[in-house]
Protein backbone atom coordinates (compact mmCIF):
# COMPACT_ATOMS: atom_id res chain seq x y z
CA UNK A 1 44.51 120.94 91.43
CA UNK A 2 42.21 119.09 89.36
CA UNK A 3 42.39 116.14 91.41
CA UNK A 4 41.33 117.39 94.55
CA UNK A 5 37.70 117.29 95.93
CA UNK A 6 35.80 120.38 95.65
CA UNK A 7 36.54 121.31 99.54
CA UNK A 8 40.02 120.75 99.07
CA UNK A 9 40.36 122.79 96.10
CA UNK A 10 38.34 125.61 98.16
CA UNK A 11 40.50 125.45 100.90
CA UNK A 12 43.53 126.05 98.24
CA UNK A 13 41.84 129.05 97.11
CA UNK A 14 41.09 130.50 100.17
CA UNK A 15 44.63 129.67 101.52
CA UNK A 16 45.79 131.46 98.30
CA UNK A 17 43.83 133.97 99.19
CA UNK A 18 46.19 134.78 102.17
CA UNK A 19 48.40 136.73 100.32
CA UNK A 20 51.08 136.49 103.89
CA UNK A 21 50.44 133.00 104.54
CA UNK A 22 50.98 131.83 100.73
CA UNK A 23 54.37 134.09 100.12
CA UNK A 24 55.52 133.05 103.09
CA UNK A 25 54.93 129.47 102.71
CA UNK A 26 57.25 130.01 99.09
CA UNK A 27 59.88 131.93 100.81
CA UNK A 28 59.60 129.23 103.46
CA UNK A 29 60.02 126.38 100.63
CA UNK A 30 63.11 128.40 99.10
CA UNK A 31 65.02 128.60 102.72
CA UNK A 32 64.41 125.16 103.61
CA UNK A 33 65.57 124.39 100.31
CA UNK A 34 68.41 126.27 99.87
CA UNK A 35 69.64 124.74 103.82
CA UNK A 36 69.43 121.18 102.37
CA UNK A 37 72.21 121.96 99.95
CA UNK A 38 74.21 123.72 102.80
CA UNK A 39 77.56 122.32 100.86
CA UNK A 40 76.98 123.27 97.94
CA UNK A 41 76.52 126.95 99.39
CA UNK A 42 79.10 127.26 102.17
CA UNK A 43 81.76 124.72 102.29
CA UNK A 44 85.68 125.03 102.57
CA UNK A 45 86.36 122.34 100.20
CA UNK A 46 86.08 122.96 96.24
CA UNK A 47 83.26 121.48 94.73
CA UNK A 48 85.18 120.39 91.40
CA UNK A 49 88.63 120.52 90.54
CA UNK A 50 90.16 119.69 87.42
CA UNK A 51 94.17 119.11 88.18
CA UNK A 52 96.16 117.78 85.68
CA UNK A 53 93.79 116.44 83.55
CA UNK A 54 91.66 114.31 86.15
CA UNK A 55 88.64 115.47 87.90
CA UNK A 56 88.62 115.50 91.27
CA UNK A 57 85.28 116.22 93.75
CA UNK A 58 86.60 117.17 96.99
CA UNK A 59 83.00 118.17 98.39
CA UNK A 60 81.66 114.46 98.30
CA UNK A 61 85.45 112.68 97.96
CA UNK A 62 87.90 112.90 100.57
CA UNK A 63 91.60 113.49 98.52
CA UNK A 64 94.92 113.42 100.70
CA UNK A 65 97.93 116.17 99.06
CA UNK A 66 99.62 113.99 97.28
CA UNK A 67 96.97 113.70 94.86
CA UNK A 68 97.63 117.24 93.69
CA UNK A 69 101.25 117.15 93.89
CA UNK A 70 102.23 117.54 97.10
CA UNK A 71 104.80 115.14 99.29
CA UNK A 72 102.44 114.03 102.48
CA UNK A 73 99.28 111.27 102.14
CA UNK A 74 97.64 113.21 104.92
CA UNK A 75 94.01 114.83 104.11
CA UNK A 76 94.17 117.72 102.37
CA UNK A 77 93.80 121.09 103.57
CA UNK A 78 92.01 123.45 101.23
CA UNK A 79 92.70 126.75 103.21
CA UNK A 80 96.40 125.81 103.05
CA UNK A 81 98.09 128.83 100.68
CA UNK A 82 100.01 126.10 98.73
CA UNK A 83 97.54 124.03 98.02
CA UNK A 84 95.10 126.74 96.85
CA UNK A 85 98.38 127.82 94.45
CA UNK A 86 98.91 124.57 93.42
CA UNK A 87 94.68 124.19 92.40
CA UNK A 88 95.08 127.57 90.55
CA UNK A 89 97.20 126.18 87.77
CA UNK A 90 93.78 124.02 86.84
CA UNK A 91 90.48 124.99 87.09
CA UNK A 92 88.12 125.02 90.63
CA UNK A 93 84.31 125.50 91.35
CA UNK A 94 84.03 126.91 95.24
CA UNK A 95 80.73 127.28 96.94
CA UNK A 96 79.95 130.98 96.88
CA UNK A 97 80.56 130.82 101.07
CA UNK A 98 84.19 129.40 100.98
CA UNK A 99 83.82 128.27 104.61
CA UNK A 100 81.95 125.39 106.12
CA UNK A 101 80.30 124.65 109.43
CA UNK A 102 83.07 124.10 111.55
CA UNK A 103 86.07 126.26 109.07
CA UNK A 104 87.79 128.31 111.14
CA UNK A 105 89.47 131.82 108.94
CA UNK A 106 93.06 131.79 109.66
CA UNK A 107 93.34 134.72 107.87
CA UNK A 108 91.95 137.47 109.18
CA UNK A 109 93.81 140.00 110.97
CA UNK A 110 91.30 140.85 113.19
CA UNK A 111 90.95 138.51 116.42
CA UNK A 112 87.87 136.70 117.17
CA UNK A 113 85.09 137.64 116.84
CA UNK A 114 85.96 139.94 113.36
CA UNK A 115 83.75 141.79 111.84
CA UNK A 116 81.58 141.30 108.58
CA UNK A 117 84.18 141.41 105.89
CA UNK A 118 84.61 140.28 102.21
CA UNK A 119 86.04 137.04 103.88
CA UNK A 120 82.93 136.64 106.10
CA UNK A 121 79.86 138.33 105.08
CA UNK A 122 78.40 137.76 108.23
CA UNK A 123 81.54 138.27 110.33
CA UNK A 124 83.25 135.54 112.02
CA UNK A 125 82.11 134.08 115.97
CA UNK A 126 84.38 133.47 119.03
CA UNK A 127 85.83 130.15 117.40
CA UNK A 128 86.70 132.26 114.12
CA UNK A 129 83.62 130.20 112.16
CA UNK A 130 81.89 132.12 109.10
CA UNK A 131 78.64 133.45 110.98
CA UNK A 132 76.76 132.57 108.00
CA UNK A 133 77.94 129.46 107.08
CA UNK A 134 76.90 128.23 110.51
CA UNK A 135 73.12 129.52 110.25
CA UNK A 136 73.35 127.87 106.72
CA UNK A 137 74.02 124.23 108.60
CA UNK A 138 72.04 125.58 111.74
CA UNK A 139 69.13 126.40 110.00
CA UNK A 140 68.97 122.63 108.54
CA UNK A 141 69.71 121.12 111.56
CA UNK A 142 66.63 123.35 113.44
CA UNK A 143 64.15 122.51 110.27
CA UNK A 144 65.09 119.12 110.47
CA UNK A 145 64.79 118.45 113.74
CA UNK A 146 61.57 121.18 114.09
CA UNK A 147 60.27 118.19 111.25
CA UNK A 148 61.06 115.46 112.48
CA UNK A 149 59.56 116.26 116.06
CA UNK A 150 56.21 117.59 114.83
CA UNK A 151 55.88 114.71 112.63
CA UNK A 152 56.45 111.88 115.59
CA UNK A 153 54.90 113.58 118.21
CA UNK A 154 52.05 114.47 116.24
CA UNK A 155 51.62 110.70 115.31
CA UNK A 156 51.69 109.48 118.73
CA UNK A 157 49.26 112.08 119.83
CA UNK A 158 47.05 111.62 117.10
CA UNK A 159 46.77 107.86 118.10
CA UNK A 160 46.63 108.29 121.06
CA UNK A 161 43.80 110.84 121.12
CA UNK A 162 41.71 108.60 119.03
CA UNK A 163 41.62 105.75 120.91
CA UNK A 164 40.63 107.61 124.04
CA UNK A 165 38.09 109.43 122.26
CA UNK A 166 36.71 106.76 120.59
CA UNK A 167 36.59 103.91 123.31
CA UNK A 168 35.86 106.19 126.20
CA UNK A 169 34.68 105.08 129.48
CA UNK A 170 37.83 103.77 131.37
CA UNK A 171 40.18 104.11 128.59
CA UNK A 172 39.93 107.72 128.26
CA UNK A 173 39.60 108.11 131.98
CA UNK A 174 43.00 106.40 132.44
CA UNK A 175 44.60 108.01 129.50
CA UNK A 176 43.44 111.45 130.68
CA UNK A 177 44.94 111.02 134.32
CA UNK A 178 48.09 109.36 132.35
CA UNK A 179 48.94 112.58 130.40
CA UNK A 180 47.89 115.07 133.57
CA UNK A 181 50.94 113.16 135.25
CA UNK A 182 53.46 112.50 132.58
CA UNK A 183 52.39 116.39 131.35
CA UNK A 184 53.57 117.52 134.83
CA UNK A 185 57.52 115.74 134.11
CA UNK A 186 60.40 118.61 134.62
CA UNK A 187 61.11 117.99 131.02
CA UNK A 188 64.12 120.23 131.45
CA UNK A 189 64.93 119.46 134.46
CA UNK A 190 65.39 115.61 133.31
CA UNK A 191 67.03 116.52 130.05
CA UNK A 192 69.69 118.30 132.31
CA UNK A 193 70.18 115.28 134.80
CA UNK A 194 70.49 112.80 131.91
CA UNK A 195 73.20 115.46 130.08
CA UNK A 196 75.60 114.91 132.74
CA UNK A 197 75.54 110.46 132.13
CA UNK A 198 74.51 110.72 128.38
CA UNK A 199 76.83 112.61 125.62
CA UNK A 200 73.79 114.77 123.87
CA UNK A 201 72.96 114.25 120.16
CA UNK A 202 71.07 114.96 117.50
CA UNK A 203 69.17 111.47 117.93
CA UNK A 204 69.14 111.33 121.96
CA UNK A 205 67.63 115.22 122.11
CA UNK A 206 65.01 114.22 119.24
CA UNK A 207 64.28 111.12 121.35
CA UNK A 208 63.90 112.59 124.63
CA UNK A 209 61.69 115.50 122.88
CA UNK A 210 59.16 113.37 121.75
CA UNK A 211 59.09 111.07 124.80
CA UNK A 212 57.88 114.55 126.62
CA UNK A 213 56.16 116.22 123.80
CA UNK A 214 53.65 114.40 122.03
CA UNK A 215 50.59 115.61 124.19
CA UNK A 216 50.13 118.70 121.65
CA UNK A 217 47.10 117.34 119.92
CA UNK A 218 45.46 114.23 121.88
CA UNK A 219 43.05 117.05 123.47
CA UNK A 220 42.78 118.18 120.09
CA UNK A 221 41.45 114.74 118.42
CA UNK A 222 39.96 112.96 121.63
CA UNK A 223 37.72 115.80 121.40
CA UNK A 224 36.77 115.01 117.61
CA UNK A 225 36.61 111.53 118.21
CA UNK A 226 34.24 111.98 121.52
CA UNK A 227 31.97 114.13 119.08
CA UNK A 228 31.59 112.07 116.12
CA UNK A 229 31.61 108.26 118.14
CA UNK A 230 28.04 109.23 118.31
CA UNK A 231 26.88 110.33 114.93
CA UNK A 232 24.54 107.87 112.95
CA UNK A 233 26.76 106.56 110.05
CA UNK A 234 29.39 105.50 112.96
CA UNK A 235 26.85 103.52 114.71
CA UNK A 236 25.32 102.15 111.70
CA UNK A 237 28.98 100.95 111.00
CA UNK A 238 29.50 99.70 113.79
CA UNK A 239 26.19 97.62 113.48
CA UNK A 240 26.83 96.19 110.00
CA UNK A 241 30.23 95.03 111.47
CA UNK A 242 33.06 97.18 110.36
CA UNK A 243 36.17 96.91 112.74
CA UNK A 244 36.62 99.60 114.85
CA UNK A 245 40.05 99.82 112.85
CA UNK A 246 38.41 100.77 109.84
CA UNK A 247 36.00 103.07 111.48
CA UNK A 248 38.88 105.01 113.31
CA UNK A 249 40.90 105.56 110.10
CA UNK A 250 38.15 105.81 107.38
CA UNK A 251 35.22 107.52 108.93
CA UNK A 252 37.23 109.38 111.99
CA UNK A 253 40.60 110.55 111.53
CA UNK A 254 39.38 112.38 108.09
CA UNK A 255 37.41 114.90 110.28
CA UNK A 256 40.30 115.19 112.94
CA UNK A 257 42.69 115.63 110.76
CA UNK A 258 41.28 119.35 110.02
CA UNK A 259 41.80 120.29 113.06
CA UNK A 260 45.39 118.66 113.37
CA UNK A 261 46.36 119.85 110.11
CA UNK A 262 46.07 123.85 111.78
CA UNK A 263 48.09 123.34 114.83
CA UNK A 264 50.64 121.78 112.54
CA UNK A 265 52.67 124.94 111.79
CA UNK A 266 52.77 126.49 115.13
CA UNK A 267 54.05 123.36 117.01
CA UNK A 268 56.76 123.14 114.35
CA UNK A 269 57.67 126.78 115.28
CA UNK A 270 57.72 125.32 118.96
CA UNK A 271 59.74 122.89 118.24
CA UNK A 272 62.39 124.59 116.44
CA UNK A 273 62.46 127.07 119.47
CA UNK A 274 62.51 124.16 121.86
CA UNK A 275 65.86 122.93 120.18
CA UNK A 276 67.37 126.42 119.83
CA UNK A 277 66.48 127.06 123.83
CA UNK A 278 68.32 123.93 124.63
CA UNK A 279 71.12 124.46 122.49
CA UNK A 280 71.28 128.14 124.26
CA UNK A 281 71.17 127.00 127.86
CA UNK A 282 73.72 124.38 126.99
CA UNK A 283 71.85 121.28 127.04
CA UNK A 284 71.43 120.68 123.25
CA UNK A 285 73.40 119.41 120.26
CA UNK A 286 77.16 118.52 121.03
CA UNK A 287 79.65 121.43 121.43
CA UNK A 288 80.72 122.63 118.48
CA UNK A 289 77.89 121.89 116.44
CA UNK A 290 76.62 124.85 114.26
CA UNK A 291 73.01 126.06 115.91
CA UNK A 292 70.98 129.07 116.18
CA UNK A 293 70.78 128.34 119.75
CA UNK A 294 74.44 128.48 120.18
CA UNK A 295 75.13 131.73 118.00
CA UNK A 296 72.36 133.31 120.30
CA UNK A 297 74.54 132.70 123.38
CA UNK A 298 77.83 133.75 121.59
CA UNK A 299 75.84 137.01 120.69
CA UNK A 300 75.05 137.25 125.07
CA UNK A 301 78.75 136.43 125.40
CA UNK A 302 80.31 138.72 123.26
CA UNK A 303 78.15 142.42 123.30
CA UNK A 304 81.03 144.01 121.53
CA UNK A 305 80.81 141.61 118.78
CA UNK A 306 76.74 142.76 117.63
CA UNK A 307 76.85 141.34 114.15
CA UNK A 308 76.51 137.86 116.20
CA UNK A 309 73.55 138.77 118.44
CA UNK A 310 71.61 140.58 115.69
CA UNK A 311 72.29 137.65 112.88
CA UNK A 312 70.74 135.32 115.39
CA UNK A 313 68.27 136.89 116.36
CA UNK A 314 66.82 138.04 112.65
CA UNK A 315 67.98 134.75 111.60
CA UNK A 316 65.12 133.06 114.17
CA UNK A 317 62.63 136.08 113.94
CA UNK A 318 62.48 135.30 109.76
CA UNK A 319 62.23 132.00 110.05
CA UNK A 320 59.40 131.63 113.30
CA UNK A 321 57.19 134.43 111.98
CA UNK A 322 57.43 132.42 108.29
CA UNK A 323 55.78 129.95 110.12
CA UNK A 324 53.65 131.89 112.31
CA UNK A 325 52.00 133.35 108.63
CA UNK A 326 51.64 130.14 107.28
CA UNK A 327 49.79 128.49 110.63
CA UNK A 328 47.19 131.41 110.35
CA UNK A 329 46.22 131.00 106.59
CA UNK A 330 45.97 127.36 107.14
CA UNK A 331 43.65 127.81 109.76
CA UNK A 332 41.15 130.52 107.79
CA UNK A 333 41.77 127.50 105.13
CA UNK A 334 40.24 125.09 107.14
CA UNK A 335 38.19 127.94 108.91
CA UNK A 336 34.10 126.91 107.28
CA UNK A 337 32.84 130.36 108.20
CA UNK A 338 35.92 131.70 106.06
CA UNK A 339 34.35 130.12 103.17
CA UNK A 340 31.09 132.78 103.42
């Protein structure tokens, strides 16, 4: 804290201050957190296993049978009841979930979807996957993706708001008529026509996001940028000879980036629902893939199965209004008449 400037450290404090907004960026931090170690949590391999006097990481090293005794080379199959026999005259570490993203639970003897059990806290889906071993993987998949968009279209926006706001004249009258068009694209409507020639991915949806959704804050900072082209210590830059480089990224951007730095949490939360909306309608990640999205529309599927519905839908409640807290107390941080 001590190196920040003294309106820095006042923003802290007054973002501190937001007793929702700071919890909930810590419980926020903790989730994301625990979803980057999704193997270590839920995964139907062992983590360690010490057979016969070797050591053996199955979570990180793929190990055929006949490295723990058995007569076949072929990969080995954890949930098989002889192999888990054979590991129990050594010693084995699981994950506390003993089922991955894509583990199906042979057995149960209820059919699919089963209720929550010992087995499957969370109950299993229609495919017979561990319901919360998929929103383990899910949930990194939306966060990463959520990140990944808000950081690249907020880039491009941000660049190219400045240099409309800060050239004007022609530039920003082209730019502006630029976005009104490319703003009025059937973004949904293309994604769906270029689903049935392109396999979806994680890559090609992230892609095709960012190609359509990077208008979010050029309003935003062409509107800083008009405002502050015109203050004296720009023009008396501009007359001592600085490059309109320097000016843009020294003088400029420090002053939009207050206002960028508030929308930042609520067009994460769009872009995580933005993937999951996708991935319900059938248009997002490859089938199969473990997604909030996809648990959503097993839960419309399957009304007698509730656990499914109800996990997803708490599941993406937690998580959006997380970052619904933590948009609002950045913005009284960043808020000047907050600091009266």
């Amino acid at each position: 804290m001590s190196r920040l400037s003294p309106v820095n450290q006042a923003r802290w404090a007054r973002f501190r201050r937001n007793r929702r907004g700071y919890w909930s960026l810590w419980i926020f931090a903790i989730l994301f957190t625990l979803s980057l170690f999704s193997e270590l949590l839920a995964n139907d391999r062992p983590l360690i296993v010490h057979f016969q006097d070797r050591w053996y990481f199955p979570v990180a090293v793929d190990y055929s049978e006949s490295d723990f005794g058995g007569p076949l080379a072929t990969r080995a199959d954890y949930q098989d009841p002889w192999l888990r026999q054979q590991l129990a005259s050594g010693w084995t570490l699981w994950a506390p979930v003993r089922f991955g993203a894509n583990a199906i639970n042979y057995a149960t003897t209820s059919p699919f979807p089963s209720p929550p059990s010992a087995q499957n806290w969370l109950g299993t889906d229609a495919n017979g996957g561990d319901v919360l071993a998929r929103i383990l993987y899910g949930t990194r998949i939306s966060l990463l993706f959520g990140l990944m968009l808000t950081l690249s279209s907020s880039v491009i926006g941000v660049l190219a708001g400045a240099v409309q706001g800060y050239y004007g004249g022609k530039v920003d009258l082209w730019g502006q008529r630029f976005i009104e068009v490319w703003s009025g694209m059937p973004t949904l409507f293309l994604i769906i026509l270029l689903s049935s020639v392109v396999q979806p991915g994680f890559w090609w949806l992230l892609a095709i996001t960012v190609l359509f959704g990077w208008m979010s804050l050029v309003g935003v900072v062409r509107a800083e940028f008009l405002r502050t082209r015109n203050f004296d210590y720009i023009r008396a830059a501009q007359a001592l000879g600085v490059s309109d480089r320097a000016i843009m990224w020294r003088h400029m951007l420090p002053n939009a980036m207050v206002a960028t730095l508030t929308f930042l949490p609520f067009i994460l939360c769009g872009s995580i629902t933005t993937l999951t909306s996708l991935d319900f309608l059938g248009f997002g990640l490859p089938l199969g893939s473990p997604s909030l999205g996809e648990l959503l529309l097993q839960g419309k599927n399957n009304l007698q199965a509730p656990w499914l519905g109800i996990t997803a839908f708490f599941s993406l409640a937690i998580l959006l209004s997380l970052l619904i807290f933590i948009g609002e107390a950045v913005r009284d941080a960043f808020d000047p008449g907050k600091a009266v």
